[in-house]
N, C-alpha and C. Protein backbone atom coordinates (compact mmCIF):
# COMPACT_ATOMS: atom_id res chain seq x y z
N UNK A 1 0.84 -1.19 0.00
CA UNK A 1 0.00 0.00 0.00
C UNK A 1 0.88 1.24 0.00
N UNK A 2 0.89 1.49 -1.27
CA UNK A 2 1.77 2.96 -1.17
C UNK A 2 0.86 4.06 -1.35
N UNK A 3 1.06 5.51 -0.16
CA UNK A 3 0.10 6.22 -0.44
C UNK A 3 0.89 7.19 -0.54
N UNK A 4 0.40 8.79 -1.15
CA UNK A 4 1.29 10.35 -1.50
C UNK A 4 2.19 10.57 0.07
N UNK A 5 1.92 9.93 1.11
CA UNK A 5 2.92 10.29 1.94
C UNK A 5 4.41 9.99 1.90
N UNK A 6 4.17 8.74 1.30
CA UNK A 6 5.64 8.08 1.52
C UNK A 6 6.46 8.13 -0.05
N UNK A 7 6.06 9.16 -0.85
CA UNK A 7 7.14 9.36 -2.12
C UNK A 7 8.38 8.89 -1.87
N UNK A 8 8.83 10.04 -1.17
CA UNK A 8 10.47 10.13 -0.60
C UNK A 8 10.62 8.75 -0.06
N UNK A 9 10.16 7.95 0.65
CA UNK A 9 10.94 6.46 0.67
C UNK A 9 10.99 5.99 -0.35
N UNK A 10 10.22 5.46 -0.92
CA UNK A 10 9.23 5.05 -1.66
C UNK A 10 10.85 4.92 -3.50
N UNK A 11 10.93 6.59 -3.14
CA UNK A 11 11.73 6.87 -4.46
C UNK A 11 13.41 6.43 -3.78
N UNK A 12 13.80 6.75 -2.46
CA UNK A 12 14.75 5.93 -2.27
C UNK A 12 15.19 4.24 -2.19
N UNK A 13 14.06 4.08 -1.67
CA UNK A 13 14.21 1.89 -2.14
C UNK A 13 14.65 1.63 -3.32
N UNK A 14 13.40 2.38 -4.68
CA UNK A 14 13.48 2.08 -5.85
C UNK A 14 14.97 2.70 -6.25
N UNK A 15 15.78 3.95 -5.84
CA UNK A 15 17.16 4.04 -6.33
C UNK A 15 18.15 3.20 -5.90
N UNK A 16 17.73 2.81 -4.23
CA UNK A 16 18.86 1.66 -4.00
C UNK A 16 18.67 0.43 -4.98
N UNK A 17 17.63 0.14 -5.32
CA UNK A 17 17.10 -1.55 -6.12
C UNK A 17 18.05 -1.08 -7.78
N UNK A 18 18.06 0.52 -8.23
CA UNK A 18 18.70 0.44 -9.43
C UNK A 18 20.22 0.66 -9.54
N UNK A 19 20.42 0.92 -8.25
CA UNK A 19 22.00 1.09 -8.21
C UNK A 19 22.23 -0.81 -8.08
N UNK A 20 21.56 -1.41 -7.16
CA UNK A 20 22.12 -2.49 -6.84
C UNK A 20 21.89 -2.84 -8.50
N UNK A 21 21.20 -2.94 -9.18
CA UNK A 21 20.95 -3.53 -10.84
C UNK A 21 22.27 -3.18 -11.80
N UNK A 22 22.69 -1.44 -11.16
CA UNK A 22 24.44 -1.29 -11.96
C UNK A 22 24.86 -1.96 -11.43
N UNK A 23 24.92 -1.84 -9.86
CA UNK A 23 26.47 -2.62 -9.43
C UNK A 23 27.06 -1.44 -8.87
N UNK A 24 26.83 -0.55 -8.37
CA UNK A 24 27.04 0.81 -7.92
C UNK A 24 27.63 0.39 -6.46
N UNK A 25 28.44 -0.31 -6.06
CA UNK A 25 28.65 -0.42 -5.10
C UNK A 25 28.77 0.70 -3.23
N UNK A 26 29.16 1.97 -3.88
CA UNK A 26 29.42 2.72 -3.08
C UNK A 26 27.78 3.56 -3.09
N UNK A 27 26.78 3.62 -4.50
CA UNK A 27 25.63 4.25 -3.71
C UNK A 27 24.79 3.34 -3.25
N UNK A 28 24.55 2.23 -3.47
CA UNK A 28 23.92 1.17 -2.80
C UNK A 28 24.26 1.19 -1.17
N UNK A 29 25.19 1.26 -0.90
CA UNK A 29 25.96 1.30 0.39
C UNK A 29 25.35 3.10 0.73
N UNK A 30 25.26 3.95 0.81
CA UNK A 30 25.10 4.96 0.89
C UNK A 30 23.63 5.07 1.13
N UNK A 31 22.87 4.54 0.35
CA UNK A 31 21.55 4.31 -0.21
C UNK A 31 20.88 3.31 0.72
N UNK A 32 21.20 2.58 0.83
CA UNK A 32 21.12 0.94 2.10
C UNK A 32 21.10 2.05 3.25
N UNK A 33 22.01 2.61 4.31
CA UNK A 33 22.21 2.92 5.83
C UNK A 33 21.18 4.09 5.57
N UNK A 34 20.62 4.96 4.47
CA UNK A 34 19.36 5.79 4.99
C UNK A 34 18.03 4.81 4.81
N UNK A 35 18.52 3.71 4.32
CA UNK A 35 16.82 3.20 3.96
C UNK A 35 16.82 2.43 5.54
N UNK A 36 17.79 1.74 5.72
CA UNK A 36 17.88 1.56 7.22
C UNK A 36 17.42 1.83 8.32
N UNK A 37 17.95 2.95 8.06
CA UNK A 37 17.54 4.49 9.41
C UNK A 37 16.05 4.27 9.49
N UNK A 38 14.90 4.42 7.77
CA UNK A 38 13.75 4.55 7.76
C UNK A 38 13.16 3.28 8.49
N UNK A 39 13.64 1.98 8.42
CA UNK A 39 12.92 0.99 8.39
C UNK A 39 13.07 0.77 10.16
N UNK A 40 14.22 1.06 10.84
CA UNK A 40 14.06 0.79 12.29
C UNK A 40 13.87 2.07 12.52
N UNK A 41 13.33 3.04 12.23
CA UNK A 41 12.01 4.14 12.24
C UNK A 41 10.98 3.46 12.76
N UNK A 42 10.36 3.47 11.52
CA UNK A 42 8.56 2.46 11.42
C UNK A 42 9.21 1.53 12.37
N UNK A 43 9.91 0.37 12.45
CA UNK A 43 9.91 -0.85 13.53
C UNK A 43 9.86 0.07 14.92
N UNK A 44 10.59 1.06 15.52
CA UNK A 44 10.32 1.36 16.74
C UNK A 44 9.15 2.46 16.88
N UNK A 45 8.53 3.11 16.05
CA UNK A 45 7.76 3.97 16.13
C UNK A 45 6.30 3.13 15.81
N UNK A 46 5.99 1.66 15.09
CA UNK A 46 5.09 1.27 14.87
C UNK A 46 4.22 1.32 13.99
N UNK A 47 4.95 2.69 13.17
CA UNK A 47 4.21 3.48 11.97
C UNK A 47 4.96 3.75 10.99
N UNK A 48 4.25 4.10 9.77
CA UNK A 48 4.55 4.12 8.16
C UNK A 48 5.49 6.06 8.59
N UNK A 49 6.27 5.79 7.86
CA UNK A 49 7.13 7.10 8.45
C UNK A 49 6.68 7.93 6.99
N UNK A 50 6.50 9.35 7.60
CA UNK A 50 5.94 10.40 6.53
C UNK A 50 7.36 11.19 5.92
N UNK A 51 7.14 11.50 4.75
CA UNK A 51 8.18 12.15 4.21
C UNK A 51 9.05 13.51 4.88
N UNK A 52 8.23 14.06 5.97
CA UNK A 52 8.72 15.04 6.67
C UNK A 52 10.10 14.51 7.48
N UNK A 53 9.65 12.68 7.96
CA UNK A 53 10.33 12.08 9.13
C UNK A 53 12.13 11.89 7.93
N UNK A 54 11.51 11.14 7.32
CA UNK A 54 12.36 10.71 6.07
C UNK A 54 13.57 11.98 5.34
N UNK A 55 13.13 13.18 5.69
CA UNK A 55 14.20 14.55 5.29
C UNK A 55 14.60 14.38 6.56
N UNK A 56 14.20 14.37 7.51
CA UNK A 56 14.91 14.30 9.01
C UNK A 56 16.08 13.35 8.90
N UNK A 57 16.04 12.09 8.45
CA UNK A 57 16.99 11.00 8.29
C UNK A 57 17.63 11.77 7.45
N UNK A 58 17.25 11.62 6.44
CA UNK A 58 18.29 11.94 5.17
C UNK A 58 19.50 13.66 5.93
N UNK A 59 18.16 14.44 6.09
CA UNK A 59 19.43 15.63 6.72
C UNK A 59 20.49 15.14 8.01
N UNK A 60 19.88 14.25 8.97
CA UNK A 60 20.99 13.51 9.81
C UNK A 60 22.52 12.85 8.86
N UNK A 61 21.65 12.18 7.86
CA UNK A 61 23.35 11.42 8.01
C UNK A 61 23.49 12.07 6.73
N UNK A 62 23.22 13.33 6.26
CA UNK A 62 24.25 14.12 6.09
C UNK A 62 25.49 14.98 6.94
N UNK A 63 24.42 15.29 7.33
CA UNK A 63 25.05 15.85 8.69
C UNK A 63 26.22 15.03 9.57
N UNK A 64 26.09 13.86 9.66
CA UNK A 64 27.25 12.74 9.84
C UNK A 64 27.92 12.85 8.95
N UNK A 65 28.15 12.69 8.01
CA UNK A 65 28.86 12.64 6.63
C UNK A 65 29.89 14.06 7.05
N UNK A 66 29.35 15.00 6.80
CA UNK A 66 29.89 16.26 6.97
C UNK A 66 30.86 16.59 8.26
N UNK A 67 30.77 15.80 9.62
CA UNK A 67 30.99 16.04 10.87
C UNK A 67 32.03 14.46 10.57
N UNK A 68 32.36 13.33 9.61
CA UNK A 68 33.37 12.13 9.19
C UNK A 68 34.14 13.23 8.63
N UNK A 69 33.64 14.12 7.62
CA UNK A 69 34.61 15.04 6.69
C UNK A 69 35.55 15.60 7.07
N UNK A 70 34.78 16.70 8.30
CA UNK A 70 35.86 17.12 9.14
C UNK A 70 36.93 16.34 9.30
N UNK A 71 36.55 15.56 10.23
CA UNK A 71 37.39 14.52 10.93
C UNK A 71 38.48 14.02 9.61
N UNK A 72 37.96 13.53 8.78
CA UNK A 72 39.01 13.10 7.38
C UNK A 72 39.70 14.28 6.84
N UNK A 73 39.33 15.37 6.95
CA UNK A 73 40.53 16.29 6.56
C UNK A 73 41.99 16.91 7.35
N UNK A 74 40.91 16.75 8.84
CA UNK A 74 42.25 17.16 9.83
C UNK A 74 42.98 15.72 9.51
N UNK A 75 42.76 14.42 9.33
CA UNK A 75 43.49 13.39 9.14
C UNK A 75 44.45 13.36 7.81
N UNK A 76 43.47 14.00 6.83
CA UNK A 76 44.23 14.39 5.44
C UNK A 76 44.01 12.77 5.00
N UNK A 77 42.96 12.04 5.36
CA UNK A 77 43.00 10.65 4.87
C UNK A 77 41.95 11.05 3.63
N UNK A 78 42.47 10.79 1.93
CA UNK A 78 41.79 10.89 0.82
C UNK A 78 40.77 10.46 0.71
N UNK A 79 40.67 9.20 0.87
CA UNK A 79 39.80 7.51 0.75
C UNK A 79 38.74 8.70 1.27
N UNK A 80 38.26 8.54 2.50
CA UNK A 80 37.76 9.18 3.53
C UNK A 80 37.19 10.18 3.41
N UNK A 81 38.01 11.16 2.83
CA UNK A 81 37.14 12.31 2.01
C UNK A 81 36.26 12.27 0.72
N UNK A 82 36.82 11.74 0.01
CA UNK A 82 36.02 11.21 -0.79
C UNK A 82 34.97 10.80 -0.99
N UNK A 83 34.96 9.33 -0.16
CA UNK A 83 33.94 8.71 0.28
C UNK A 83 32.97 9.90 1.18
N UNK A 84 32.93 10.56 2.10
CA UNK A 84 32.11 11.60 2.52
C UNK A 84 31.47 12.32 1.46
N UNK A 85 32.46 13.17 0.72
CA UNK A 85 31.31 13.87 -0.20
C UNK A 85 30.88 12.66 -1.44
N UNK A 86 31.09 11.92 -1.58
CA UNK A 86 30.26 11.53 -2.41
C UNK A 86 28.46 11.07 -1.70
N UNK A 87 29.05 10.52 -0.77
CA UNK A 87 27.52 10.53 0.31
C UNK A 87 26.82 11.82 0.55
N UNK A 88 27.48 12.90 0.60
CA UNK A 88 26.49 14.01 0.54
C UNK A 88 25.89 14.06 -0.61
N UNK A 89 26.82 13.88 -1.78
CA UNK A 89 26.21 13.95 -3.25
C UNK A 89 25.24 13.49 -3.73
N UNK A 90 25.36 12.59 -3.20
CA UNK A 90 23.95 11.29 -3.27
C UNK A 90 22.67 11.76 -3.06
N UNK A 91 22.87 11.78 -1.41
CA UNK A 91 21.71 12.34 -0.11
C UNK A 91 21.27 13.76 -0.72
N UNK A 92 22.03 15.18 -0.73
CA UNK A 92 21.31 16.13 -1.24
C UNK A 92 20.24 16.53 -2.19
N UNK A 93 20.29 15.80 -3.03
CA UNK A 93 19.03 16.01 -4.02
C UNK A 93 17.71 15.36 -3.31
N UNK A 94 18.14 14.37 -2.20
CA UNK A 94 16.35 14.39 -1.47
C UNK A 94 16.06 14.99 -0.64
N UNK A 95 16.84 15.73 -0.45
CA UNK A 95 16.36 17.11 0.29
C UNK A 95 15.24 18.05 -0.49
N UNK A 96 14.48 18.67 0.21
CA UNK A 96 13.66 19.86 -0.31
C UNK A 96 14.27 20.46 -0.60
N UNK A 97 14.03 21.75 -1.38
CA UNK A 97 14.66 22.75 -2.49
C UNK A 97 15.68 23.99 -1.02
N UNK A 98 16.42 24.12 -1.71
CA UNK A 98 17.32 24.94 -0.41
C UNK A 98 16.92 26.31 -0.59
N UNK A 99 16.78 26.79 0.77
CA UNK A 99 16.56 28.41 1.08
C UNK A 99 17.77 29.02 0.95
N UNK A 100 18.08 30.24 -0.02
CA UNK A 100 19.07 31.26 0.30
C UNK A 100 19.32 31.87 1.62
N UNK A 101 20.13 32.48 1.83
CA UNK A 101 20.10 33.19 2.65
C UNK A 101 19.24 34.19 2.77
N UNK A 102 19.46 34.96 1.48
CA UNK A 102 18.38 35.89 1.59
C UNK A 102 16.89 35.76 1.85
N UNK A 103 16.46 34.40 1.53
CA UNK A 103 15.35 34.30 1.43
C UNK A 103 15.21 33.87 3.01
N UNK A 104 16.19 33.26 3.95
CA UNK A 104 15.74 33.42 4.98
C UNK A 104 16.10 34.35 5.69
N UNK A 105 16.80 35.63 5.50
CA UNK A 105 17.02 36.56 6.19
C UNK A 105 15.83 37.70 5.73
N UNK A 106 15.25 37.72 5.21
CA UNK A 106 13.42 37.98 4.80
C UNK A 106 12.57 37.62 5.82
N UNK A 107 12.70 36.46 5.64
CA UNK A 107 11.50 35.75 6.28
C UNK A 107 11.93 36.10 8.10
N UNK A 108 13.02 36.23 8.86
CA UNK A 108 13.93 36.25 9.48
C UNK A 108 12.93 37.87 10.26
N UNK A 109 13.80 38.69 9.16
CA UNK A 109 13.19 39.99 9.55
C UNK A 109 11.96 40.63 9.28
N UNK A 110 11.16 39.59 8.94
CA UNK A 110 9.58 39.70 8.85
C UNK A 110 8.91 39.45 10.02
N UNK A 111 9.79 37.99 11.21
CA UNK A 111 9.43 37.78 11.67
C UNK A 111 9.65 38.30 12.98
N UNK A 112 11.36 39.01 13.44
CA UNK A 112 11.07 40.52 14.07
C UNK A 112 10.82 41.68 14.06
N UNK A 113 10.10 41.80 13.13
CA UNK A 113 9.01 42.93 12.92
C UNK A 113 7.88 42.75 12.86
N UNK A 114 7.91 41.80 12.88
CA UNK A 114 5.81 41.23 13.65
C UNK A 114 5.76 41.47 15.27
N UNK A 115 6.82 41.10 15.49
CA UNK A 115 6.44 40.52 16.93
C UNK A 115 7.53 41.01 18.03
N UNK A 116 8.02 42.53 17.02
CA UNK A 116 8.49 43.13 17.80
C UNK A 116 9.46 42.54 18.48
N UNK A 117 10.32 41.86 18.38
CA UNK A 117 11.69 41.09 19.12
C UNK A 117 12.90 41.89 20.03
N UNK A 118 13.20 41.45 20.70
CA UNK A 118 14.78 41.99 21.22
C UNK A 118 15.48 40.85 21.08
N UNK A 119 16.90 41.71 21.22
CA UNK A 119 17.85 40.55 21.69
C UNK A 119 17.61 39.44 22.56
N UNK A 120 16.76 39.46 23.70
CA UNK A 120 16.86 38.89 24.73
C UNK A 120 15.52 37.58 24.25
N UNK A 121 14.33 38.04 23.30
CA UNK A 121 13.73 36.66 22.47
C UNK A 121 14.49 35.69 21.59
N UNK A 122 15.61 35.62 21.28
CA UNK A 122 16.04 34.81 20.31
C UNK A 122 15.58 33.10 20.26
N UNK A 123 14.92 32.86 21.45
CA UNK A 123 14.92 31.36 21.29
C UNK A 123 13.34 31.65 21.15
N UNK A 124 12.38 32.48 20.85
CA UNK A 124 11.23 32.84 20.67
C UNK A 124 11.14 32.76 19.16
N UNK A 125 12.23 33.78 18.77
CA UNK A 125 12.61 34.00 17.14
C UNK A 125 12.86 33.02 16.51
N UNK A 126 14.12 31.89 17.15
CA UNK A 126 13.82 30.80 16.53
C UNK A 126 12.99 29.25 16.56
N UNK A 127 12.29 29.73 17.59
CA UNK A 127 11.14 28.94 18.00
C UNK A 127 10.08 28.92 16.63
N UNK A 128 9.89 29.96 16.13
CA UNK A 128 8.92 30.26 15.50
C UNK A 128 9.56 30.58 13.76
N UNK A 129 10.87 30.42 13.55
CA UNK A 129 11.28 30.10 11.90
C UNK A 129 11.88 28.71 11.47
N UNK A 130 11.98 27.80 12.70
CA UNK A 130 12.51 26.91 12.49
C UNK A 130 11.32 25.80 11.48
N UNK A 131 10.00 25.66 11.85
CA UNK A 131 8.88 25.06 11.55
C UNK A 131 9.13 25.83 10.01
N UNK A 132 9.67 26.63 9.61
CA UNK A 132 9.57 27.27 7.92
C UNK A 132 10.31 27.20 7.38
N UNK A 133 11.33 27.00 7.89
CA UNK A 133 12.80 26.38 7.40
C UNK A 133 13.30 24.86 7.58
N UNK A 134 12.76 24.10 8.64
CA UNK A 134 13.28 22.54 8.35
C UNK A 134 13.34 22.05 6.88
N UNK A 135 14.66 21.61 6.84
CA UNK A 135 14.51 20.55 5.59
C UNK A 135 15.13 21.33 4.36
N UNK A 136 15.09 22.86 4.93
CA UNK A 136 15.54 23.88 3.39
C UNK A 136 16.70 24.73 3.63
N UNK A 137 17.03 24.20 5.18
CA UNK A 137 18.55 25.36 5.18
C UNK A 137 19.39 24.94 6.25
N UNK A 138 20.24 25.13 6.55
CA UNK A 138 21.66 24.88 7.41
C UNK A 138 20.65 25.31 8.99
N UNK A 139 20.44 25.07 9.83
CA UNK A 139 20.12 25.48 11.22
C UNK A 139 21.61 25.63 11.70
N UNK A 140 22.37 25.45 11.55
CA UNK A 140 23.69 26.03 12.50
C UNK A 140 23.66 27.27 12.14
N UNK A 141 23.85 28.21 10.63
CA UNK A 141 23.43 29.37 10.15
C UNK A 141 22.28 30.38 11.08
N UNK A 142 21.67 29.77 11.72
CA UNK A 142 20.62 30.64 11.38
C UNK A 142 20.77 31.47 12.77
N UNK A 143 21.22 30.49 14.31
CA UNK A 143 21.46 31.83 14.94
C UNK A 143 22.13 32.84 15.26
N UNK A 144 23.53 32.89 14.07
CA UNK A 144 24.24 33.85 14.36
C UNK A 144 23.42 34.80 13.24
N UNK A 145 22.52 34.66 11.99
CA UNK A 145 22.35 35.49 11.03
C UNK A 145 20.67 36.34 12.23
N UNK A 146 20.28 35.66 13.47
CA UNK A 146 19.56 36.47 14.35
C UNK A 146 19.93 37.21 14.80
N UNK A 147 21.60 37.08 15.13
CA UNK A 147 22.07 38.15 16.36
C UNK A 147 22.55 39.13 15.12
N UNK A 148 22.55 38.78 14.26
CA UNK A 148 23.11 39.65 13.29
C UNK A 148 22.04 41.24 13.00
N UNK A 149 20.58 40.38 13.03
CA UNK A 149 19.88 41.51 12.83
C UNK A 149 19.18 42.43 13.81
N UNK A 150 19.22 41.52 14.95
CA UNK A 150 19.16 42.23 16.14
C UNK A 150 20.18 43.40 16.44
């Protein structure tokens, strides 16, 4: 039973099933540990995981990937680097469409000028842009570009 919630898995199984058909060894492998993530999801949660949950995975082990990178460059180990960005390479395109900066420093200062902000709301400020931005932009970014406009 596949229903419009579960695209995003849905379209990752079917890319791991065509990499495994090349022989793609390294995106199959790449492709395999997020479908993973999804499936002991649903096993501990009990439920069909929605595409919202599924950018959550996928932005995690990017986010791993990126935080191995580090680590492989202060090592200066190639293999290692490599292998990292090519796993981002992979993973990024199932991400939702990415926010500029500008477009969240808009939305940013729309939203202390609604509601009237100080310095001293910032976890108010980002209480309330984070729900508009998951899934479309860097969150490490975003609270220094608050104190910025404060």
């Amino acid at each position: 039973m596949t229903s419009q919630i579960n695209m995003l898995k849905e379209t990752l199984k079917k890319d791991e099933i065509a990499a495994m058909k090349a022989r793609d060894k390294a995106r199959v492998s790449v492709l395999r540990l997020v479908n993973s993530e999804i499936k002991a999801y649903e096993v501990n949660n009990r439920e069909e995981i929605s595409d919202e949950n599924v950018i959550k995975i996928v932005e995690k082990s990017i986010k791993q990937n990126k935080e191995a990178l580090e680590y492989a460059k202060q090592a200066n180990n190639e293999e290692k680097i490599a292998e990292g960005n090519f796993a981002i390479e992979i993973l990024t395109p199932y991400l939702p469409k990415q926010l500029t900066d500008e477009e969240v420093n808009e939305m940013l200062k729309e939203i202390i000028e609604n509601g009237s902000y100080t310095v001293a709301d910032i976890g108010k400020i980002m209480k309330e842009i984070m729900p508009k931005i998951s899934g479309r932009f860097d969150r490490s970014k975003i609270n220094s570009m608050v104190k910025e406009l404060l």
